[in-house]
Protein backbone atom coordinates (compact mmCIF):
# COMPACT_ATOMS: atom_id res chain seq x y z
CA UNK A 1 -59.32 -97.63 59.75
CA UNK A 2 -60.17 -94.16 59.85
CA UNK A 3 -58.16 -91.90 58.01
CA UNK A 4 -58.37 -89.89 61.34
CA UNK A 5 -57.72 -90.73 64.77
CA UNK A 6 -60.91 -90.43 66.64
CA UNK A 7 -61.16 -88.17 69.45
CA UNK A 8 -62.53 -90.64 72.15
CA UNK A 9 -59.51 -93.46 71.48
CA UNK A 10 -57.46 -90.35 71.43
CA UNK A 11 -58.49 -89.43 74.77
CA UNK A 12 -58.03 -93.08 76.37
CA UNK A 13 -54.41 -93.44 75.30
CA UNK A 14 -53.04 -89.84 75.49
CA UNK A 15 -53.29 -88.52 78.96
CA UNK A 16 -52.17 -84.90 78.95
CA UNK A 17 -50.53 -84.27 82.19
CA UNK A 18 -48.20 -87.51 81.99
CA UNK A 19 -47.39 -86.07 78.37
CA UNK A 20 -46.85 -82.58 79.76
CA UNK A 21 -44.21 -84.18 83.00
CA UNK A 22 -42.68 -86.79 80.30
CA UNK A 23 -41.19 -84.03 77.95
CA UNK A 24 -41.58 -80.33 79.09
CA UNK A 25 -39.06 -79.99 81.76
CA UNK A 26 -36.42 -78.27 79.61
CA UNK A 27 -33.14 -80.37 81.17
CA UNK A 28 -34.66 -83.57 82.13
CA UNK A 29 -32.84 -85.66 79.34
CA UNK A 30 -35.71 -86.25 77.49
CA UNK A 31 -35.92 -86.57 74.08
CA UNK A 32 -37.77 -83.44 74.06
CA UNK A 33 -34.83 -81.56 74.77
CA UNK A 34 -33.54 -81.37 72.00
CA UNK A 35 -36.75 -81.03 69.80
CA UNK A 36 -37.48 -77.65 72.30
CA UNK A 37 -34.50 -76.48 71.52
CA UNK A 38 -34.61 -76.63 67.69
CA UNK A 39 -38.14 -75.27 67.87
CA UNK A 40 -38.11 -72.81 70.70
CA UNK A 41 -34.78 -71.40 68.63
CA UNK A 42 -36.82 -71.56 65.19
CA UNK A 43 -39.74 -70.12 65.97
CA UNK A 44 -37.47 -67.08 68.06
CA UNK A 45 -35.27 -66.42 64.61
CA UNK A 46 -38.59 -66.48 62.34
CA UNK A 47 -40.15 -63.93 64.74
CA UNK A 48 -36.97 -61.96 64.99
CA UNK A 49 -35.93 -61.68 61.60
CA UNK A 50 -39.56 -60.45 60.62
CA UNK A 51 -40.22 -62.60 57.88
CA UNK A 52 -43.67 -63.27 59.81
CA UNK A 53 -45.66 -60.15 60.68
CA UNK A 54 -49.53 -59.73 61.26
CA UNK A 55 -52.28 -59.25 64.02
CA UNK A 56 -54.41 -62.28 64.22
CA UNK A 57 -52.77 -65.96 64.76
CA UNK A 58 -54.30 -69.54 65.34
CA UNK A 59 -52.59 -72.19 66.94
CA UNK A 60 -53.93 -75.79 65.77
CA UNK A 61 -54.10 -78.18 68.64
CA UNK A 62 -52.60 -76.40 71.39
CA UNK A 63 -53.83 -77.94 73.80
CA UNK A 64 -51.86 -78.69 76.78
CA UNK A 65 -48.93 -76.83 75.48
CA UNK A 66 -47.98 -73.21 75.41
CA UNK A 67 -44.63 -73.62 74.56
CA UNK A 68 -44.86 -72.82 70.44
CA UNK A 69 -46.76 -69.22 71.57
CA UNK A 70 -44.21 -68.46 73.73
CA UNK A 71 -42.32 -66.38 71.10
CA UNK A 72 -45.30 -65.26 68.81
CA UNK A 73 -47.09 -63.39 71.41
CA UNK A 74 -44.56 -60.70 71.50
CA UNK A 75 -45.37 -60.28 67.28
CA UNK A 76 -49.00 -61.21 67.41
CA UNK A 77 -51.84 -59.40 69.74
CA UNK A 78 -54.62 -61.62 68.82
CA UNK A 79 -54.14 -65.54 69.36
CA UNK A 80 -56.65 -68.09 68.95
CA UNK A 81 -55.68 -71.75 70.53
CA UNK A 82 -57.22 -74.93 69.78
CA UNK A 83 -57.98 -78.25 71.06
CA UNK A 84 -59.62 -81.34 70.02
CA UNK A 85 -60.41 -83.15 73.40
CA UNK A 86 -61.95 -82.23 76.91
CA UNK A 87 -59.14 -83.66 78.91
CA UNK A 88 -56.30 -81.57 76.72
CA UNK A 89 -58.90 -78.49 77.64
CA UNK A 90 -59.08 -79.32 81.37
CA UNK A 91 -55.20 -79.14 81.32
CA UNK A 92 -54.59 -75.87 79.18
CA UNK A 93 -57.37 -74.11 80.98
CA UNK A 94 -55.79 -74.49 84.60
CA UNK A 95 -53.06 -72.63 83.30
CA UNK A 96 -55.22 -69.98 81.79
CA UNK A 97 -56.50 -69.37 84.93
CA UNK A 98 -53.67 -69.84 87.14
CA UNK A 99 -54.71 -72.76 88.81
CA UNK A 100 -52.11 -74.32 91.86
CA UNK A 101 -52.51 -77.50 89.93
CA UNK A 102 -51.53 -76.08 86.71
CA UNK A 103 -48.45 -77.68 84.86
CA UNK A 104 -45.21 -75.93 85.61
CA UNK A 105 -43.82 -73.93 82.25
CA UNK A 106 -41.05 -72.14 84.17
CA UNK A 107 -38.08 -73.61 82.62
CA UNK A 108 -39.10 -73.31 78.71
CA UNK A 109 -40.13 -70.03 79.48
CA UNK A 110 -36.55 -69.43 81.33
CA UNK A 111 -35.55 -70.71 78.04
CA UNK A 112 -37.50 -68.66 75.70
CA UNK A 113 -36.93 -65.84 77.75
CA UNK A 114 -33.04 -66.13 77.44
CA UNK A 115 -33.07 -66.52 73.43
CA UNK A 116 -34.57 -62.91 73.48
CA UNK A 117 -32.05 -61.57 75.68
CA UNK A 118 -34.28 -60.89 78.46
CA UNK A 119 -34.21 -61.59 82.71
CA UNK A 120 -36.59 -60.36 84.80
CA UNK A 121 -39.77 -62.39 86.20
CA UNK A 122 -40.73 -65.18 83.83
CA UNK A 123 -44.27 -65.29 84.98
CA UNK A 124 -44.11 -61.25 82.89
CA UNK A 125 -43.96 -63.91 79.68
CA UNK A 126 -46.80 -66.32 80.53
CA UNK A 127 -49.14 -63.25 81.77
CA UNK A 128 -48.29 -61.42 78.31
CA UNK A 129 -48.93 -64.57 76.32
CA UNK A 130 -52.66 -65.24 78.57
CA UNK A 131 -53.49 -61.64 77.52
CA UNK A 132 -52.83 -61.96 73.48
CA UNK A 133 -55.09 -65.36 73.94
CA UNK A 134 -58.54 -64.24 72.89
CA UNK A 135 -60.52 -67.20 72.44
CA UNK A 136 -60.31 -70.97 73.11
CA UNK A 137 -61.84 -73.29 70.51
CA UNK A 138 -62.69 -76.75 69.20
CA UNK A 139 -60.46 -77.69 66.52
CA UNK A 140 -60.87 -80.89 64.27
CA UNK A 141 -58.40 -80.70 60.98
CA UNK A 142 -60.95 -83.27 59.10
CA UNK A 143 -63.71 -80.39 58.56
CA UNK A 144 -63.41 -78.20 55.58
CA UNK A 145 -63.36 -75.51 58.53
CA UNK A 146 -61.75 -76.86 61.60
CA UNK A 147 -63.02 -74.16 63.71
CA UNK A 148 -66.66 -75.57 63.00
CA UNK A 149 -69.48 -74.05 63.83
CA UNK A 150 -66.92 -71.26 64.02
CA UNK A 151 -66.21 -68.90 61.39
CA UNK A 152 -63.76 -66.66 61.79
CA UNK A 153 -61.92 -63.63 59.89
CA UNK A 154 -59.08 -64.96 57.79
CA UNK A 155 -55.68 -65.19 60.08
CA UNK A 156 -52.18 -63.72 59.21
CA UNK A 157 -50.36 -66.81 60.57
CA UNK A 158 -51.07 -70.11 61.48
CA UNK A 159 -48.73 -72.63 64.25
CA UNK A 160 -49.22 -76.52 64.59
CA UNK A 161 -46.70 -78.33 66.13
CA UNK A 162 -46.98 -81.88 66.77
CA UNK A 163 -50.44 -82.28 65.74
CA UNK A 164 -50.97 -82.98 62.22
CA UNK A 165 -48.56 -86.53 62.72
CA UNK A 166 -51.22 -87.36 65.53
CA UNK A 167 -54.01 -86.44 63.74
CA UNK A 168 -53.67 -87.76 60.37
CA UNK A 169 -53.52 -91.68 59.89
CA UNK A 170 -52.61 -91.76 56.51
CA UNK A 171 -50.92 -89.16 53.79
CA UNK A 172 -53.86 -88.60 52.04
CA UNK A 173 -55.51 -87.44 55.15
CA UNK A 174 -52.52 -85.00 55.86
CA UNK A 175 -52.68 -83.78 52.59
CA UNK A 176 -56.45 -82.75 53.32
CA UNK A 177 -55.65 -81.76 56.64
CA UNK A 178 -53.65 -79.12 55.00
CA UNK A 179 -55.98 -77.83 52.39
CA UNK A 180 -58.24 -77.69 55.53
CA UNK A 181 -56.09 -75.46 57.16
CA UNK A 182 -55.79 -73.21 54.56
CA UNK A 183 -59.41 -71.94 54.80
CA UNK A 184 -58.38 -70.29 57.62
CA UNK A 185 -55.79 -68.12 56.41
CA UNK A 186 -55.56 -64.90 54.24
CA UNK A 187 -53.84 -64.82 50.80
CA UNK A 188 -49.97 -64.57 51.53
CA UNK A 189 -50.57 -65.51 55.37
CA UNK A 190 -48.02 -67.81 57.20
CA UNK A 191 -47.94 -71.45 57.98
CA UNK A 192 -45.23 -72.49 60.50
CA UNK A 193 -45.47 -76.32 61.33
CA UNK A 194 -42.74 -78.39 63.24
CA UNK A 195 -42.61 -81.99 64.40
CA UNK A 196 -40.94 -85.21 64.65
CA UNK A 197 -39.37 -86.89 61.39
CA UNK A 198 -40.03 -90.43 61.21
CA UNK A 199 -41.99 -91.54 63.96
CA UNK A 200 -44.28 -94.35 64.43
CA UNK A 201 -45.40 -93.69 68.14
CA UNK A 202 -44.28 -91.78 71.06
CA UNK A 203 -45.06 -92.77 74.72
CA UNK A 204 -47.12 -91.59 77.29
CA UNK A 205 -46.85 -93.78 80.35
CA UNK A 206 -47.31 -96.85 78.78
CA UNK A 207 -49.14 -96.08 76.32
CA UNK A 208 -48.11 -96.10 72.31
CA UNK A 209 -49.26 -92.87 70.78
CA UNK A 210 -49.64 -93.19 66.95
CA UNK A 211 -47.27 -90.73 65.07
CA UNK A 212 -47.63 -90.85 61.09
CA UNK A 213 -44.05 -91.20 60.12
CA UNK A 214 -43.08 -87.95 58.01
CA UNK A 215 -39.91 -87.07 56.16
CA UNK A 216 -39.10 -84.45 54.58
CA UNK A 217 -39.42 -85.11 50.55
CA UNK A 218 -43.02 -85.63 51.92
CA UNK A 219 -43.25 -82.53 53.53
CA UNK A 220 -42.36 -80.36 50.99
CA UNK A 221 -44.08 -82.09 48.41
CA UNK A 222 -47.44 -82.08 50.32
CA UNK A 223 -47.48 -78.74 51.58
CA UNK A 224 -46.40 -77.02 47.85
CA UNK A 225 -49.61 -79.39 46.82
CA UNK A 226 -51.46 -78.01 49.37
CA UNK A 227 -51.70 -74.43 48.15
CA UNK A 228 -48.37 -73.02 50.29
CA UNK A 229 -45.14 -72.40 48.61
CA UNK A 230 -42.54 -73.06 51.04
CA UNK A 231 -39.71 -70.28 51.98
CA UNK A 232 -37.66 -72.51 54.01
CA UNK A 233 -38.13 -76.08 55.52
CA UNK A 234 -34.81 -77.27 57.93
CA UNK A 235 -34.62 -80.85 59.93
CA UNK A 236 -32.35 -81.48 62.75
CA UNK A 237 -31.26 -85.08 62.61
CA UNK A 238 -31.67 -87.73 65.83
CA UNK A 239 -28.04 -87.86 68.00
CA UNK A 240 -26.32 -90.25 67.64
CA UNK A 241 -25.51 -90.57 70.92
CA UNK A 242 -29.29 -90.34 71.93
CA UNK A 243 -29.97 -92.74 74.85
CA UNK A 244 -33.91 -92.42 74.78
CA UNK A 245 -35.98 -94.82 73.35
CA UNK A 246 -39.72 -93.13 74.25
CA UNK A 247 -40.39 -92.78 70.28
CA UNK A 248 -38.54 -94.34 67.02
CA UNK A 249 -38.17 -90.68 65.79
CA UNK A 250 -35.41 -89.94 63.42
CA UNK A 251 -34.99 -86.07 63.71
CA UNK A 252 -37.19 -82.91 63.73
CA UNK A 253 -38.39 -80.47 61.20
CA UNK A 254 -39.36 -76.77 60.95
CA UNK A 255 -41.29 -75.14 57.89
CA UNK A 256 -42.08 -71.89 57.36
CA UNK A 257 -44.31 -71.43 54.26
CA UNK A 258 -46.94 -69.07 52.70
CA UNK A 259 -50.60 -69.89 51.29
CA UNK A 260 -51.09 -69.06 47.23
């Protein structure tokens, strides 16, 4: 087996659209819920308590989602997003360019737009966050530089969410996925990562998505060995009462750390 997952498989079982309906309607009772919640609300107290500052941020594997820019472009006027398959372009692009057919962010950014005390006409946050969006890129966390043939200026913070679990089949891998990523940031520039803890798969349709199952002595452990000493790293455990079964996730995690 590789040690990671191959773009074409990737593109067979995870179909974008039926990932984006499963878990991005903010209320639906999806397990998703509550891991936009502990995110959305992370990433909104990082921002807000300015312990992340800069100009230039790159998002690793955006693509389709939006929803872990949604407070950065406020603190950030030069984004970069990422993707690592056509069909995750198709989907992110329709909502670059305001397609009828693109995927409907309304209530996350309701949501988003609440935590920072706000009202007014959420389609103000998606039009600032399309203008701080500068450039749209290949991204494959295996290369040395992911942005290859890309090169480009060292960035003051870097966001992956949900990508590095998908992407990595093995610890080593994620370990080196890591190291990768740190070519693209300055000295003393910001890593904020946040995913699922534990989990083995997640579904799309009926499809099995692989998920490398993380935890979070792992975590911190591979990310201090990855050249990042890590300011703060907090999990939000599975309910107990959680009547979802779409992944064998145990909780959710949230790190904010800083490269050597």
């Amino acid at each position: 087996m590789s040690d990671f997952t191959n773009a074409s498989e990737y593109e067979k079982q995870f179909d974008p659209r039926l990932y984006l309906e499963t878990y991005f309607h903010l209320g639906s009772g999806s397990l998703a819920d509550d891991f936009l919640r502990f995110t959305l609300g992370n990433f909104h107290k990082i921002f807000t308590e300015g312990q992340v500052k800069g100009t230039t941020l790159i998002d690793i594997g955006t693509a389709p989602s939006i929803y872990q820019l949604l407070s950065a472009c406020e603190y950030f006027q030069d984004i970069t997003v990422t993707w690592y398959t056509n069909r995750e372009l198709q989907e992110l692009q329709k909502w670059l360019n305001k397609d009828q057919g693109a995927f409907d962010w309304s209530s996350i950014v309701k949501h988003v737009w609440e935590l920072e005390g706000k009202s007014g006409m959420l389609e103000e946050k998606e039009n600032k966050l399309r203008e701080r969006i500068k450039q749209v890129l290949l991204c494959d966390v295996s290369k040395s530089n992911p942005l290859e043939p890309v090169t480009l200026p060292k960035a003051d913070c870097l966001i992956s969410t949900v990508c590095l679990e998908a992407a990595c089949r093995n610890y080593d891998s994620y370990r080196t996925a890591l190291k990768n990523l740190s070519t693209l940031l300055k000295p003393g520039g910001h890593l904020l990562m946040a995913g699922d803890l534990g989990a083995n798969y997640y579904e799309v349709g009926s499809n099995k998505v692989f998920s490398l199952p993380v935890n979070e002595t792992f975590l911190q452990k591979a990310v201090n060995e990855s050249g990042y000493v890590v300011n703060k790293l907090v999990s939000f455990g599975k309910p107990e009462d959680a009547g979802y079964d779409t992944s064998d996730y145990e909780g959710f995690y949230f790190i904010h750390a800083q490269k050597c």
